[in-house]
PDB file of N, CA and C in Angstrom:
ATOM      1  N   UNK A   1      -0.392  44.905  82.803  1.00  0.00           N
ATOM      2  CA  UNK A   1      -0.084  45.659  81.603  1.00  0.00           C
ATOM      3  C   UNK A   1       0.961  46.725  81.926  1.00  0.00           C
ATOM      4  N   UNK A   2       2.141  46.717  81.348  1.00  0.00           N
ATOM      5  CA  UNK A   2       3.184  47.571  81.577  1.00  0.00           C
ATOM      6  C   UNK A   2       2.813  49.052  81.024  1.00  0.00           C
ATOM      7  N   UNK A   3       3.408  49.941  82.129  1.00  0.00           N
ATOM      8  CA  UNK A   3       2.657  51.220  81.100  1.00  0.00           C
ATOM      9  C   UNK A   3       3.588  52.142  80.621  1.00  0.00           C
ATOM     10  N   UNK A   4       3.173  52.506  79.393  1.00  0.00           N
ATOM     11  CA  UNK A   4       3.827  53.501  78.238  1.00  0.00           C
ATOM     12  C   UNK A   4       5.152  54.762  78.675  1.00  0.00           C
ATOM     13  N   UNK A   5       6.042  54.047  78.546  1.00  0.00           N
ATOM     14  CA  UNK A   5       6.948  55.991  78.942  1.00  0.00           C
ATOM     15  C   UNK A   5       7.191  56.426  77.703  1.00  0.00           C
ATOM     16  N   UNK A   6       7.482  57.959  78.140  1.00  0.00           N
ATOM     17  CA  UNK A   6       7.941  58.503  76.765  1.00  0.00           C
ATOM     18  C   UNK A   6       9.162  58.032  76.048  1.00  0.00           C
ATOM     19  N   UNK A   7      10.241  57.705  76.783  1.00  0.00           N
ATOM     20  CA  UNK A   7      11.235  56.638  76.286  1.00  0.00           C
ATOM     21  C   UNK A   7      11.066  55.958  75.243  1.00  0.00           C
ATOM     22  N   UNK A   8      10.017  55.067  76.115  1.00  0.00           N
ATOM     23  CA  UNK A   8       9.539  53.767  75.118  1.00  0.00           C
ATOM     24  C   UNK A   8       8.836  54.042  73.374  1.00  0.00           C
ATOM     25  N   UNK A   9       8.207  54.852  74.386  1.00  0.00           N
ATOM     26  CA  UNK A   9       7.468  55.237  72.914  1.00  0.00           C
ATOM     27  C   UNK A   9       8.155  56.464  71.667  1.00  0.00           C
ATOM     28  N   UNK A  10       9.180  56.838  72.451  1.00  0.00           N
ATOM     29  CA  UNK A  10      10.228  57.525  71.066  1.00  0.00           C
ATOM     30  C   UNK A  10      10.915  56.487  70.384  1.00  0.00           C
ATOM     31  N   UNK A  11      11.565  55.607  71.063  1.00  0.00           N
ATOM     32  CA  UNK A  11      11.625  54.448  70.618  1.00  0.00           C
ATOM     33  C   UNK A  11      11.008  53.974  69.237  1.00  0.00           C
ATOM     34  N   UNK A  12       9.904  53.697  70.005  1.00  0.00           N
ATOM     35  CA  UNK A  12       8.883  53.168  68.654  1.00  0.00           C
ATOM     36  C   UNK A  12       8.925  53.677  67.586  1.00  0.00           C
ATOM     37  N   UNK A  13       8.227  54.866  67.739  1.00  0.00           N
ATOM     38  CA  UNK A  13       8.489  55.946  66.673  1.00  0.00           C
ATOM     39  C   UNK A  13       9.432  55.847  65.640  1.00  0.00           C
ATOM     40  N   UNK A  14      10.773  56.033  66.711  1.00  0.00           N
ATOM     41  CA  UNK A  14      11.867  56.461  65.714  1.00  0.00           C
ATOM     42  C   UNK A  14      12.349  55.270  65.291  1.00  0.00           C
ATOM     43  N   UNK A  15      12.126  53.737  65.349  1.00  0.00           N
ATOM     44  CA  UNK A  15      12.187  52.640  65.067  1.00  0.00           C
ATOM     45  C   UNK A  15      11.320  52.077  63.579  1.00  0.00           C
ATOM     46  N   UNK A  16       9.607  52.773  63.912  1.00  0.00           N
ATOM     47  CA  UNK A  16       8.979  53.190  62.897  1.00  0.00           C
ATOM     48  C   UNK A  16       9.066  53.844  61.614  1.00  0.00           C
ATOM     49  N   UNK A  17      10.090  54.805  61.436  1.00  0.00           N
ATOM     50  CA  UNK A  17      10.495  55.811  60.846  1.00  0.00           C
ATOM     51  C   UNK A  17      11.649  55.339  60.413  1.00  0.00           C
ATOM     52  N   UNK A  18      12.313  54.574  60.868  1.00  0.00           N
ATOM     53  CA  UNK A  18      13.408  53.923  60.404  1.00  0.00           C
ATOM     54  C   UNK A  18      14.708  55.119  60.826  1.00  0.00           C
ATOM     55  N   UNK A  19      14.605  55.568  61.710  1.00  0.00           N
ATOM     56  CA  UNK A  19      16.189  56.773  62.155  1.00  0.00           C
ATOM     57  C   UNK A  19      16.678  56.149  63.039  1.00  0.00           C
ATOM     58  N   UNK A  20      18.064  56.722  62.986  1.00  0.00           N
ATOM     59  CA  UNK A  20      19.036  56.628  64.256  1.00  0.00           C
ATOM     60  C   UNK A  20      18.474  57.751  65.295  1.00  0.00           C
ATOM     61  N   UNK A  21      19.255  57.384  66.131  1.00  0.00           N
ATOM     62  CA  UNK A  21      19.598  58.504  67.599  1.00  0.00           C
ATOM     63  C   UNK A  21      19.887  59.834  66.624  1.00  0.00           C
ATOM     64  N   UNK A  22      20.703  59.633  65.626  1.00  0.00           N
ATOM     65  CA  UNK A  22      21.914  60.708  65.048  1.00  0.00           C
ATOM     66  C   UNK A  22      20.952  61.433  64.362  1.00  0.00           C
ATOM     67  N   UNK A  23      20.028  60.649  63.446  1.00  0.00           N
ATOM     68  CA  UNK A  23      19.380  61.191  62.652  1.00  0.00           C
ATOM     69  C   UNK A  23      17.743  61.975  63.275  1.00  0.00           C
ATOM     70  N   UNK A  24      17.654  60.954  64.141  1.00  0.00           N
ATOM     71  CA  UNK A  24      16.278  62.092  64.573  1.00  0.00           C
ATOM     72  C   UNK A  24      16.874  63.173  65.722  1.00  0.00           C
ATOM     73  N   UNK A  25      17.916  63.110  66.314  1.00  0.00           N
ATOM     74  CA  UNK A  25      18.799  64.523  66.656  1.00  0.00           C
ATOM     75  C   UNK A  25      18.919  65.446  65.662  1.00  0.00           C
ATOM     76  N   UNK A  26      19.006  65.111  64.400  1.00  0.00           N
ATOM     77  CA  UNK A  26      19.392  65.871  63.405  1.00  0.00           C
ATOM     78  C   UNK A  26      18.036  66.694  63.022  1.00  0.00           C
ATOM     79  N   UNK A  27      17.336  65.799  63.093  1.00  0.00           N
ATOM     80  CA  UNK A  27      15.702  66.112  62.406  1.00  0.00           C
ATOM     81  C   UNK A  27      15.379  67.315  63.453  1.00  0.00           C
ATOM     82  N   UNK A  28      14.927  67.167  64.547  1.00  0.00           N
ATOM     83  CA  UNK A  28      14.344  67.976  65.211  1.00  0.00           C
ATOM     84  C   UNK A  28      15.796  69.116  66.137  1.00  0.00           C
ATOM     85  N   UNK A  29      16.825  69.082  65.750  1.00  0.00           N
ATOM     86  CA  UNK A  29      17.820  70.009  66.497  1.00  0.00           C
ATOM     87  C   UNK A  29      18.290  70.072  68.206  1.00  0.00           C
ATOM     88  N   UNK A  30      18.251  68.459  68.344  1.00  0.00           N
ATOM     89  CA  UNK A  30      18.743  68.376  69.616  1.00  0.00           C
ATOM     90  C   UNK A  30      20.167  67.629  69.166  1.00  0.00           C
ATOM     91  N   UNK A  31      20.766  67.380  70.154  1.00  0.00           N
ATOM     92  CA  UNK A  31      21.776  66.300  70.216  1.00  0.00           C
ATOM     93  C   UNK A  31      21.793  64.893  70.416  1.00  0.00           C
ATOM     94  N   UNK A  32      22.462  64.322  69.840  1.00  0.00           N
ATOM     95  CA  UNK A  32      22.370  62.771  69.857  1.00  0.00           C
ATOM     96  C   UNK A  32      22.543  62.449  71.526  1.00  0.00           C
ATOM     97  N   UNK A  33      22.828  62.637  72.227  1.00  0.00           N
ATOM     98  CA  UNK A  33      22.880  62.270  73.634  1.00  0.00           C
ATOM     99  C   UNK A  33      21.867  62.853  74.392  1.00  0.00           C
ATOM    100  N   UNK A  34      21.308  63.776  73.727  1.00  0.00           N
ATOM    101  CA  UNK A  34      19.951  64.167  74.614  1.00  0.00           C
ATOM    102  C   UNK A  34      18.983  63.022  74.234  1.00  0.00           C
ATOM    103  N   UNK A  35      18.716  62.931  72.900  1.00  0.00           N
ATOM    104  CA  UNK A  35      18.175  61.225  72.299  1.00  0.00           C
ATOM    105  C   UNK A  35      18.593  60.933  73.425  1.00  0.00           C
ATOM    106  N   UNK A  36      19.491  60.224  73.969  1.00  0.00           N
ATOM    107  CA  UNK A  36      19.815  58.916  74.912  1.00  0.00           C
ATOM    108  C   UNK A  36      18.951  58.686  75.889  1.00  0.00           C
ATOM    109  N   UNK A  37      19.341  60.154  76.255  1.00  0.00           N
ATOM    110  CA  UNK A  37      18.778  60.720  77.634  1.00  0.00           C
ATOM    111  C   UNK A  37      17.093  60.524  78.039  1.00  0.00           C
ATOM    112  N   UNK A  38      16.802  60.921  76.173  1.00  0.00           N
ATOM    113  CA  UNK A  38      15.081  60.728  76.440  1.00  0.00           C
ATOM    114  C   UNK A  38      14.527  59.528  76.532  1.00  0.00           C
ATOM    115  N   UNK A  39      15.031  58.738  75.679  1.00  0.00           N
ATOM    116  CA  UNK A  39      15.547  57.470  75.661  1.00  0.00           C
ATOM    117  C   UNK A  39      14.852  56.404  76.630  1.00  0.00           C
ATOM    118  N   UNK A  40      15.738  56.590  77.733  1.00  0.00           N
ATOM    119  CA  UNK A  40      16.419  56.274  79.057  1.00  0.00           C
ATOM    120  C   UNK A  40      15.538  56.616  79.905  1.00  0.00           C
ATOM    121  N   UNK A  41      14.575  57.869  80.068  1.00  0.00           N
ATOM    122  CA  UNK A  41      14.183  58.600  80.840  1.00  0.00           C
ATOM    123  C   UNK A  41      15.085  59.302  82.051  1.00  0.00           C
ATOM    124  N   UNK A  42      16.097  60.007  81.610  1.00  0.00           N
ATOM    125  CA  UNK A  42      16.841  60.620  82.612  1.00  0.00           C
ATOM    126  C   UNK A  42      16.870  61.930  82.274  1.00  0.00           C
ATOM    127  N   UNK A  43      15.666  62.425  81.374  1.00  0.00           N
ATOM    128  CA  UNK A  43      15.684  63.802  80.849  1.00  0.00           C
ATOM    129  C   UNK A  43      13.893  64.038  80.720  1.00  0.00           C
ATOM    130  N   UNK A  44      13.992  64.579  80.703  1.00  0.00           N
ATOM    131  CA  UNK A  44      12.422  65.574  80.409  1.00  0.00           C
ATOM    132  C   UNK A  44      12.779  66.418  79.182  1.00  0.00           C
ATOM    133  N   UNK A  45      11.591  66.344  77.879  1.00  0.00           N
ATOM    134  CA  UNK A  45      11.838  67.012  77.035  1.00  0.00           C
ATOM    135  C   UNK A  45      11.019  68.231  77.278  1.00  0.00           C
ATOM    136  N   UNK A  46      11.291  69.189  76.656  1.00  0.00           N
ATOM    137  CA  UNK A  46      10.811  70.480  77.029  1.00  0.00           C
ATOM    138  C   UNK A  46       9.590  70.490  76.146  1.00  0.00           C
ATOM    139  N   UNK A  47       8.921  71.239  76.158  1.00  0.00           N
ATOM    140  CA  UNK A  47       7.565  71.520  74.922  1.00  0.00           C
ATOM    141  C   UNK A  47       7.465  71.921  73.694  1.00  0.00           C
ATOM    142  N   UNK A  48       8.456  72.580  73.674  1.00  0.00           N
ATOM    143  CA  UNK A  48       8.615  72.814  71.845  1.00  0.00           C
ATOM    144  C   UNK A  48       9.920  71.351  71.545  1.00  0.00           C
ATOM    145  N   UNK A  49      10.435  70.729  72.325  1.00  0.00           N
ATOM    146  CA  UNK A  49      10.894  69.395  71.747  1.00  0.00           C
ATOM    147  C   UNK A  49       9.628  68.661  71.199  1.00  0.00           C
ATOM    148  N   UNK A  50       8.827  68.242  72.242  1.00  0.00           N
ATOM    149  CA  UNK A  50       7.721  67.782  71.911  1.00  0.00           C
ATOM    150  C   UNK A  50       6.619  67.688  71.004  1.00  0.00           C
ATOM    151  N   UNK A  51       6.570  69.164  70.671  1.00  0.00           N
ATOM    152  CA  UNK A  51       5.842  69.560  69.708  1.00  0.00           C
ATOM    153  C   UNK A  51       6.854  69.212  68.391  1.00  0.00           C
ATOM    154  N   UNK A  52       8.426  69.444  68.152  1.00  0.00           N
ATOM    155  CA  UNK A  52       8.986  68.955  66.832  1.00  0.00           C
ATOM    156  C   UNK A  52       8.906  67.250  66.901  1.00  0.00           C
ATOM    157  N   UNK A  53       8.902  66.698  67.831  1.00  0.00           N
ATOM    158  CA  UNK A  53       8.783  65.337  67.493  1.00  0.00           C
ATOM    159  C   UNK A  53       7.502  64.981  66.957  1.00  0.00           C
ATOM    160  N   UNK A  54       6.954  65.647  67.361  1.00  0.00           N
ATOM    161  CA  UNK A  54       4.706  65.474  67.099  1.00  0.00           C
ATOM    162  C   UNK A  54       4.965  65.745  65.705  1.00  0.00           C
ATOM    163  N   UNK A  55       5.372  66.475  65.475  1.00  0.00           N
ATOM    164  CA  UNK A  55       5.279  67.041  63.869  1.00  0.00           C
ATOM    165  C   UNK A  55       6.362  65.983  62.951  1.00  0.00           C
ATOM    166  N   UNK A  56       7.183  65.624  63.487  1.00  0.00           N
ATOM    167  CA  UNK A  56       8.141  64.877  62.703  1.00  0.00           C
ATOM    168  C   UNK A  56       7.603  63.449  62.492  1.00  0.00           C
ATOM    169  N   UNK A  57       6.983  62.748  63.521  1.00  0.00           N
ATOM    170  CA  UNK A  57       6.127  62.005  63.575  1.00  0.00           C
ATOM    171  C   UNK A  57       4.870  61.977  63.216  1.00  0.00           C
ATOM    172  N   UNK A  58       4.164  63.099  63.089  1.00  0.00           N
ATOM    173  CA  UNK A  58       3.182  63.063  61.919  1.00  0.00           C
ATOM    174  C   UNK A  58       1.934  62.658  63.269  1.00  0.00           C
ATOM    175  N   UNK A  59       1.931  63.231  64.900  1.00  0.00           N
ATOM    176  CA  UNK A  59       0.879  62.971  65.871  1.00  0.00           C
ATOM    177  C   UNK A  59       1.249  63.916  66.620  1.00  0.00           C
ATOM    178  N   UNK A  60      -0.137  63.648  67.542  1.00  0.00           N
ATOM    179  CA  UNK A  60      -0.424  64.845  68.460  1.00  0.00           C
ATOM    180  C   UNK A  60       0.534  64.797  69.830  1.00  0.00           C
ATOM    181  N   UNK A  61       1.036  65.910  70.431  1.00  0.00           N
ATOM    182  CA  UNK A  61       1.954  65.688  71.703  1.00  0.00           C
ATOM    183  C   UNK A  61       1.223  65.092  72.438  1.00  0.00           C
ATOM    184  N   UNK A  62       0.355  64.929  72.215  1.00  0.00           N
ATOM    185  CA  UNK A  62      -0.307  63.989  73.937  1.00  0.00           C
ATOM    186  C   UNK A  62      -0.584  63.065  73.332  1.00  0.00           C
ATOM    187  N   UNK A  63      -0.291  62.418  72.708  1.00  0.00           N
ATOM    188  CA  UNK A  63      -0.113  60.944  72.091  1.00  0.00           C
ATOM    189  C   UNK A  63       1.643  60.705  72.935  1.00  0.00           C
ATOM    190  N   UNK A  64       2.200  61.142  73.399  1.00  0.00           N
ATOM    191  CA  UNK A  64       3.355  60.887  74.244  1.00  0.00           C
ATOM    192  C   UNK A  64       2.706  60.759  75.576  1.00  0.00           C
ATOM    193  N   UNK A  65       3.393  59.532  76.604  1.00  0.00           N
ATOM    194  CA  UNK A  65       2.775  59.658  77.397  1.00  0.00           C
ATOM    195  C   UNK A  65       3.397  60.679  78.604  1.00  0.00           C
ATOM    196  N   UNK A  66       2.807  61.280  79.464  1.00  0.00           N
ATOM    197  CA  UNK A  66       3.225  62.234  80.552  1.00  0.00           C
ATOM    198  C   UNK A  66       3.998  61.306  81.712  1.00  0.00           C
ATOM    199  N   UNK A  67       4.759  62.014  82.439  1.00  0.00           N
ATOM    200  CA  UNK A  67       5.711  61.430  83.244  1.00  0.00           C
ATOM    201  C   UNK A  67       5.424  62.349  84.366  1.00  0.00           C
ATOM    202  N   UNK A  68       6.188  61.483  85.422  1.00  0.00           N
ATOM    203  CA  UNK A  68       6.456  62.475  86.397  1.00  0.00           C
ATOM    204  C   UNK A  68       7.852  63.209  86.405  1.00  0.00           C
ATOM    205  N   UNK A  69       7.616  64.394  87.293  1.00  0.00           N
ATOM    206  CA  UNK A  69       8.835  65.195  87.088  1.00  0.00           C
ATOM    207  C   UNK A  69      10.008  64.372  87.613  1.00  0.00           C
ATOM    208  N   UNK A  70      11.532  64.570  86.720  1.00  0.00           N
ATOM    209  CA  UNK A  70      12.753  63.632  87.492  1.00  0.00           C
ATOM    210  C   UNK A  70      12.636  63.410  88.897  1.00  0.00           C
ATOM    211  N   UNK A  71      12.519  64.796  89.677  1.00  0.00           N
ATOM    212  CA  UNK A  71      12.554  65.260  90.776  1.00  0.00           C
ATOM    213  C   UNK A  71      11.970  64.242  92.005  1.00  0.00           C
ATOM    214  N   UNK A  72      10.610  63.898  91.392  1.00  0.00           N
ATOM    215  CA  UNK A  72       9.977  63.084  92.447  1.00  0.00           C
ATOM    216  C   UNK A  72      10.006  61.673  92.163  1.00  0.00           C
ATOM    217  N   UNK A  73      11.361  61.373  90.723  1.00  0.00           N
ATOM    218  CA  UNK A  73      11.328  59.772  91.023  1.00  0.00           C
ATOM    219  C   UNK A  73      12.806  59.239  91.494  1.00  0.00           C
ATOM    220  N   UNK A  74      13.649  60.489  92.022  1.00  0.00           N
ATOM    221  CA  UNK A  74      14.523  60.667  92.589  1.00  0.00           C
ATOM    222  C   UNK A  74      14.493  59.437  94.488  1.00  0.00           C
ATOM    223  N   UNK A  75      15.163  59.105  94.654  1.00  0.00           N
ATOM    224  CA  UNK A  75      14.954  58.501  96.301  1.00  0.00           C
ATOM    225  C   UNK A  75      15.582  59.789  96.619  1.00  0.00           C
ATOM    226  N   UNK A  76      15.753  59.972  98.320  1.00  0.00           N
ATOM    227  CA  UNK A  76      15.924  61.224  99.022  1.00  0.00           C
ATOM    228  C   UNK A  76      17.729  60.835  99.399  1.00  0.00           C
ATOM    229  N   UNK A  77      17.967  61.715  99.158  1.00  0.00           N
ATOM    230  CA  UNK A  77      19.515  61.677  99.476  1.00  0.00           C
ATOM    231  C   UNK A  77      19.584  61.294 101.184  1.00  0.00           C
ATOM    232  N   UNK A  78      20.559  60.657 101.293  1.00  0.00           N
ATOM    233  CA  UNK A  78      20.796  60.695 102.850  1.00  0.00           C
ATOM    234  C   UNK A  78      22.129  61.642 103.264  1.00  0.00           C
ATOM    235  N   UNK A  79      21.522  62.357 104.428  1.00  0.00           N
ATOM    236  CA  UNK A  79      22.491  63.275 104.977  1.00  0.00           C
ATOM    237  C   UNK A  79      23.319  62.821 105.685  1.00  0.00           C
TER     238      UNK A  79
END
């Protein structure tokens, strides 16, 4: 069973809802490329993002699933 990222599941959502990138940027006051970003998982949304998507979506923030921080899904640079 493949498991849930927040990506995926904004996705859904905003697929659900019937918006663009443009338009649920618009909705909650980010930018359309931060969309991408969340998207993608190459961003972490902050907590009051979270909380306007919960509300725009009409569910609870922990109905998103938790990630790990970028940081530790990073490989280690080589020196």
């Amino acid at each position: 069973m493949e498991t849930q990222t927040f990506g995926k599941k904004l996705r859904e959502l905003k697929k659900r809802d019937g918006l663009s990138q443009g338009q649920l940027a618009a909705e909650i006051g980010i930018s359309r490329n931060q969309v991408v970003r969340l998207e993608a998982g190459s961003s972490i949304p902050s907590w009051p993002t979270v909380r306007k998507l919960a509300r725009l979506f009409k569910i609870s923030g922990d109905d998103f699933p938790a990630e790990e921080p970028l940081a530790k899904k990073k490989a280690p640079r080589k020196k």
